[in-house]
PDB file of N, CA and C in Angstrom:
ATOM      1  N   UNK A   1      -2.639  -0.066  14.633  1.00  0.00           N
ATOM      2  CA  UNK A   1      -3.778  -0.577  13.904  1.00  0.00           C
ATOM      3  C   UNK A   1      -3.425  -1.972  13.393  1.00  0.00           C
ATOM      4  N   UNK A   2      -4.211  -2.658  13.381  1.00  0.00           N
ATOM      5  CA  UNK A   2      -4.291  -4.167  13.212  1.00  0.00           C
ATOM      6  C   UNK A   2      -4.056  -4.158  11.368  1.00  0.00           C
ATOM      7  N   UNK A   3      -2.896  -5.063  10.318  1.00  0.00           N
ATOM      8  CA  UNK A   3      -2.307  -4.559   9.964  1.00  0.00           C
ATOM      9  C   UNK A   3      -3.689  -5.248   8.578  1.00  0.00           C
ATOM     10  N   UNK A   4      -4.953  -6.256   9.031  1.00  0.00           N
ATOM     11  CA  UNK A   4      -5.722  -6.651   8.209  1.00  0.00           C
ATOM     12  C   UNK A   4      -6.917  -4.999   8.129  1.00  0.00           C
ATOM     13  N   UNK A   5      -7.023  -4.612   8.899  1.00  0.00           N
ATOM     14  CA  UNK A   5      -7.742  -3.413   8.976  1.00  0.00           C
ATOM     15  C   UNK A   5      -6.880  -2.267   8.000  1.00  0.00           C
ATOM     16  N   UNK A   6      -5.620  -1.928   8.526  1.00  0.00           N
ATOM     17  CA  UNK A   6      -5.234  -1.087   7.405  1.00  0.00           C
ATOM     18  C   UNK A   6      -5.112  -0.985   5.819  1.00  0.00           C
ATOM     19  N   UNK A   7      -5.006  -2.837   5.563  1.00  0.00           N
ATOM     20  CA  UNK A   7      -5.096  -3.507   4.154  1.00  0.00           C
ATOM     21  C   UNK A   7      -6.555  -2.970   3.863  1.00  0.00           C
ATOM     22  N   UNK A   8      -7.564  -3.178   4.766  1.00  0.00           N
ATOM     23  CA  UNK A   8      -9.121  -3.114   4.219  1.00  0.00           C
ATOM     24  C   UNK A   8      -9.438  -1.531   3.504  1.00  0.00           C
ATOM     25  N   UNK A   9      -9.272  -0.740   4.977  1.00  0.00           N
ATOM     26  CA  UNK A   9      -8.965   0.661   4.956  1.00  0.00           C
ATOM     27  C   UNK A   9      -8.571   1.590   3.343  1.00  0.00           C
ATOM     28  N   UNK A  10      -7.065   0.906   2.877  1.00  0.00           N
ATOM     29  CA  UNK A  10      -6.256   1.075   2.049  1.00  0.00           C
ATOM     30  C   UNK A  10      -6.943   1.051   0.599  1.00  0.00           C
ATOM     31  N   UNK A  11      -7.911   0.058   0.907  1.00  0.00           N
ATOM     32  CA  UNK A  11      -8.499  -0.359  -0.878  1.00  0.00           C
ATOM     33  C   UNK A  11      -7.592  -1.055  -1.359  1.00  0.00           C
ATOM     34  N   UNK A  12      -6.668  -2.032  -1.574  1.00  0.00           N
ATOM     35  CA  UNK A  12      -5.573  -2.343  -2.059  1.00  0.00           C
ATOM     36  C   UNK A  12      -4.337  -1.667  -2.445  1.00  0.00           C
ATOM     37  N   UNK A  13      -3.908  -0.396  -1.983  1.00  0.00           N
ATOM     38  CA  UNK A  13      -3.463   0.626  -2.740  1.00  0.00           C
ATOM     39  C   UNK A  13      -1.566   0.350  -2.464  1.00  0.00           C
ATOM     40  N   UNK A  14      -1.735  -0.762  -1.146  1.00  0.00           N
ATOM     41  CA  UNK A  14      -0.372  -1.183  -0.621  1.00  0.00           C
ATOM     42  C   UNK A  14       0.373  -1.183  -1.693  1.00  0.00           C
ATOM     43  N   UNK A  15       1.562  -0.896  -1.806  1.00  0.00           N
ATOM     44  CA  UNK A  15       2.441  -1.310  -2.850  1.00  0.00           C
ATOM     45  C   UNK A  15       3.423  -1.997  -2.505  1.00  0.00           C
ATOM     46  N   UNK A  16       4.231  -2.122  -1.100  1.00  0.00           N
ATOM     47  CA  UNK A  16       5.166  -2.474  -0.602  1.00  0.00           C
ATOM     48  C   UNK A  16       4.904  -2.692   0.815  1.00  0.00           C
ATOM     49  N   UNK A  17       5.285  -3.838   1.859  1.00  0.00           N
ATOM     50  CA  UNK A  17       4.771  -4.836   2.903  1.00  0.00           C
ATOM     51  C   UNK A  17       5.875  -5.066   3.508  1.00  0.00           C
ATOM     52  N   UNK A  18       6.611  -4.922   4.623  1.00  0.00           N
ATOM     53  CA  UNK A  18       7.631  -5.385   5.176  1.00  0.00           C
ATOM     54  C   UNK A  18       7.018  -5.793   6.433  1.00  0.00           C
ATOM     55  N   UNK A  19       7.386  -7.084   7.533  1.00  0.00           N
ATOM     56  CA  UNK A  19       7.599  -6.763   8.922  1.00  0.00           C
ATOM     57  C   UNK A  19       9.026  -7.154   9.528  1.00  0.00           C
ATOM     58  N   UNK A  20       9.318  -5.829  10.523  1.00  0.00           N
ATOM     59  CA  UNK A  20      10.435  -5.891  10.892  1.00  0.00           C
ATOM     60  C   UNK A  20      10.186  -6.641  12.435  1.00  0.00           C
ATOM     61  N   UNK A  21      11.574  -7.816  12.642  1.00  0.00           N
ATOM     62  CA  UNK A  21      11.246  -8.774  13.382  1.00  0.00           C
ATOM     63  C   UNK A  21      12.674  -8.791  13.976  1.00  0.00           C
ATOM     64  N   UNK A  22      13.001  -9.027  15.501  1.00  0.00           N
ATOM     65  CA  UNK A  22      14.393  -8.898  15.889  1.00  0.00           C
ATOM     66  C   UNK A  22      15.330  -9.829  15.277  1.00  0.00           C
ATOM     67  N   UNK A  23      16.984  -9.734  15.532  1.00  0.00           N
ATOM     68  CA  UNK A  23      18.026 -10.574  14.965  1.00  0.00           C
ATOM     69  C   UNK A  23      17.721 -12.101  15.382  1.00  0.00           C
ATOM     70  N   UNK A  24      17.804 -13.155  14.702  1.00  0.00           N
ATOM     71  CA  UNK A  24      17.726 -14.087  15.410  1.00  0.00           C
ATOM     72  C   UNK A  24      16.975 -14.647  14.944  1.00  0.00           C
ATOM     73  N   UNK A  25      16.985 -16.369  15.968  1.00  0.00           N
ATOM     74  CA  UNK A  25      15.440 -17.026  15.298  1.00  0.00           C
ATOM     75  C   UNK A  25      14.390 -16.454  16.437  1.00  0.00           C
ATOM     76  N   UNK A  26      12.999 -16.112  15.828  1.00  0.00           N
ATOM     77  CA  UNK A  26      12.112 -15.567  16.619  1.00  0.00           C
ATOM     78  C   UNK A  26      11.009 -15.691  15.914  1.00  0.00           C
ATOM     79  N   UNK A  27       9.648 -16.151  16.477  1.00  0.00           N
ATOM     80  CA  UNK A  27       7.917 -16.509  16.199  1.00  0.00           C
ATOM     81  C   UNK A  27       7.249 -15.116  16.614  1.00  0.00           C
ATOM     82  N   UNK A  28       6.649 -14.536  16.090  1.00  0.00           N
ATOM     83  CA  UNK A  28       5.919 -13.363  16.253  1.00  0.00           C
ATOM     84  C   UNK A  28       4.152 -13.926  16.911  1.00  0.00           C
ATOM     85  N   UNK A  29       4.690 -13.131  17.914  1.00  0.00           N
ATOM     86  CA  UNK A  29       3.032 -13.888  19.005  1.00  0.00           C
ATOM     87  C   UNK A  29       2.238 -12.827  18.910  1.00  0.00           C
ATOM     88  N   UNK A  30       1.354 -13.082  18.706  1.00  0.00           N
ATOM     89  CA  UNK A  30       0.071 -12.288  18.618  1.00  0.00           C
ATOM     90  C   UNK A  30      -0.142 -11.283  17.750  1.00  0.00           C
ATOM     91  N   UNK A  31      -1.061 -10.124  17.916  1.00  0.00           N
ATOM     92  CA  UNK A  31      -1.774  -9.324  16.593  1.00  0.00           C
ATOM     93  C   UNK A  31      -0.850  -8.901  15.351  1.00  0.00           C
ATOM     94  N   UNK A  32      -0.530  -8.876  14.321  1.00  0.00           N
ATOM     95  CA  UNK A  32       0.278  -7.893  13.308  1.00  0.00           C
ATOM     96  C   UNK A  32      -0.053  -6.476  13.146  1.00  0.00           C
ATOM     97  N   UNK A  33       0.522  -5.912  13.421  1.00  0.00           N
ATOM     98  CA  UNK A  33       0.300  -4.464  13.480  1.00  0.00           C
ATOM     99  C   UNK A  33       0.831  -3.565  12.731  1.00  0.00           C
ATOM    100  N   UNK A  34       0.516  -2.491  11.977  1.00  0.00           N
ATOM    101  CA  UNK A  34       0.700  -1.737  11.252  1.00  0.00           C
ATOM    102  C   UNK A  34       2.258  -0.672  12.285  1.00  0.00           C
ATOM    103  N   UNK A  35       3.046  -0.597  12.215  1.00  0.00           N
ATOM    104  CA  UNK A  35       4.276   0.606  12.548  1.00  0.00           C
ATOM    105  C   UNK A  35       3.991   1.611  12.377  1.00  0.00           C
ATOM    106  N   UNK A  36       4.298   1.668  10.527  1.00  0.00           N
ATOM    107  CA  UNK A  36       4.810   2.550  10.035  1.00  0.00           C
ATOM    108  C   UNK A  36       3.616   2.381   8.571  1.00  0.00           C
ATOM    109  N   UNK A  37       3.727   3.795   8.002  1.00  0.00           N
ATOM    110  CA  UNK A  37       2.925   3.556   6.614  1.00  0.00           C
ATOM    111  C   UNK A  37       3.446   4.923   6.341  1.00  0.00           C
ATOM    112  N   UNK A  38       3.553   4.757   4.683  1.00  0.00           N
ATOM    113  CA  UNK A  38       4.756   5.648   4.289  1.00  0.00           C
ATOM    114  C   UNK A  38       3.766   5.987   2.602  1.00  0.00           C
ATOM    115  N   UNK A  39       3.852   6.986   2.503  1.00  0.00           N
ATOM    116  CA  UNK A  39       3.317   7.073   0.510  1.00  0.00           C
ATOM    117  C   UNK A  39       4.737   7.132  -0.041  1.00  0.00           C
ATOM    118  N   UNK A  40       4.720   5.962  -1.072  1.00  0.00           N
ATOM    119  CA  UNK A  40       5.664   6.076  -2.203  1.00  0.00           C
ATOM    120  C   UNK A  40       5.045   6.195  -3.448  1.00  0.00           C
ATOM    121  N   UNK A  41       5.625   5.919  -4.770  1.00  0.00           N
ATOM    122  CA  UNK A  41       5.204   6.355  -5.854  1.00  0.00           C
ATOM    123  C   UNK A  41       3.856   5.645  -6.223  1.00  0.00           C
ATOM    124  N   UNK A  42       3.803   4.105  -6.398  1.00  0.00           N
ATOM    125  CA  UNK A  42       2.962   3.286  -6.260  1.00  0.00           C
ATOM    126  C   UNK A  42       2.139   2.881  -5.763  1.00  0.00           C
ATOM    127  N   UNK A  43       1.956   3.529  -4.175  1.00  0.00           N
ATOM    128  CA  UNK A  43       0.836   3.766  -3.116  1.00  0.00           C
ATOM    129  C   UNK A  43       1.241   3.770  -1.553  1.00  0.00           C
ATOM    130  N   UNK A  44       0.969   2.525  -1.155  1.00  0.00           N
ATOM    131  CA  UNK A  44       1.806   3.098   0.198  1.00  0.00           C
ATOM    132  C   UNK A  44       2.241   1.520   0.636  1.00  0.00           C
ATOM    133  N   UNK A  45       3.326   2.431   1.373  1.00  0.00           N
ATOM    134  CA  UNK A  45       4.236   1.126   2.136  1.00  0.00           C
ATOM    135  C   UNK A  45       3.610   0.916   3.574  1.00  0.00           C
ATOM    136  N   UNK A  46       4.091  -0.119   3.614  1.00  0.00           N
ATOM    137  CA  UNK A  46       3.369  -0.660   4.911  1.00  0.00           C
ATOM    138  C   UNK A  46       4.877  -1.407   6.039  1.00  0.00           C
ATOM    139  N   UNK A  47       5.186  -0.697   7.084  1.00  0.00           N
ATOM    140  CA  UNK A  47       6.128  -1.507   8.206  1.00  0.00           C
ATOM    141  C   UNK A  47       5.209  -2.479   9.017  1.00  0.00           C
ATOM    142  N   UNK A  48       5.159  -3.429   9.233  1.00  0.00           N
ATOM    143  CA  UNK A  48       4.555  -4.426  10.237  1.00  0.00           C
ATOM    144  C   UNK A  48       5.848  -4.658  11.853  1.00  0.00           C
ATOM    145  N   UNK A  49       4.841  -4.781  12.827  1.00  0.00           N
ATOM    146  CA  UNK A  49       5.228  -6.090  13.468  1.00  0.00           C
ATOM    147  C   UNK A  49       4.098  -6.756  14.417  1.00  0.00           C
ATOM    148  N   UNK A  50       4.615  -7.814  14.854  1.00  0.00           N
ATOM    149  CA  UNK A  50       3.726  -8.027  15.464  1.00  0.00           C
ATOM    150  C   UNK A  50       3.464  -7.634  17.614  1.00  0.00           C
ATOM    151  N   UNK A  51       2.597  -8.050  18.245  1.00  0.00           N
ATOM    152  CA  UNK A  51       2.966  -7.644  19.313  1.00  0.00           C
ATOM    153  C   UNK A  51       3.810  -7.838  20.052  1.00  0.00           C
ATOM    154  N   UNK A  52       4.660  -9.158  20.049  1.00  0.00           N
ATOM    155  CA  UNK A  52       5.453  -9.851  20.904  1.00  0.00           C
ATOM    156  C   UNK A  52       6.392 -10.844  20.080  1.00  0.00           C
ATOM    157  N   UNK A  53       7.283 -11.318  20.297  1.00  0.00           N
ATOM    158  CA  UNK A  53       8.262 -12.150  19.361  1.00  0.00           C
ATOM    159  C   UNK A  53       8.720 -12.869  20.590  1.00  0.00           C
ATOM    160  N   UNK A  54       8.544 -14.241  20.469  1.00  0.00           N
ATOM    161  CA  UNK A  54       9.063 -14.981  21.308  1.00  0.00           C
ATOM    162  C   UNK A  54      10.549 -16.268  20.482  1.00  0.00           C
ATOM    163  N   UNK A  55      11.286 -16.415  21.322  1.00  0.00           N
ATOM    164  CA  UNK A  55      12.516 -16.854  20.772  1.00  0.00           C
ATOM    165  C   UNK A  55      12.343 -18.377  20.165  1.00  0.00           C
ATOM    166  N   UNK A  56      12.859 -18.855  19.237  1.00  0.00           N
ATOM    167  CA  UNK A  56      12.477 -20.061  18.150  1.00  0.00           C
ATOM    168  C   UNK A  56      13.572 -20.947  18.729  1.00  0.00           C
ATOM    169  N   UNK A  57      13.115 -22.060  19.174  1.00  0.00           N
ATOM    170  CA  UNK A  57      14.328 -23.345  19.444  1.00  0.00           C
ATOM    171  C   UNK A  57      14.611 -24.085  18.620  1.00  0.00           C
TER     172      UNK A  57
END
């Protein structure tokens, strides 16, 4: 899920936002996407990435 749709979805309830992105320098190409979504105490966590990561010169 597209990771502006899950924010909408959510009501604001996110509490915590990560995206995980490979070692290295790297540009994340195209959509952000929701992973992972997790309930913690405060509401819910959110894992991102995006579709593709292309390498940074």
């Amino acid at each position: 899920m597209p990771e502006t749709q899950a924010r909408r979805q959510l009501h604001g309830r996110v509490a915590a936002f990560s995206v995980l992105a490979p070692v290295g320098s790297f540009a994340g190409k195209g959509e952000l996407r929701v992973l992972r979504a997790s309930a913690v105490a405060d509401g819910i966590e959110l894992v991102c990435g995006y579709e593709a990561y292309e390498r940074a010169t």
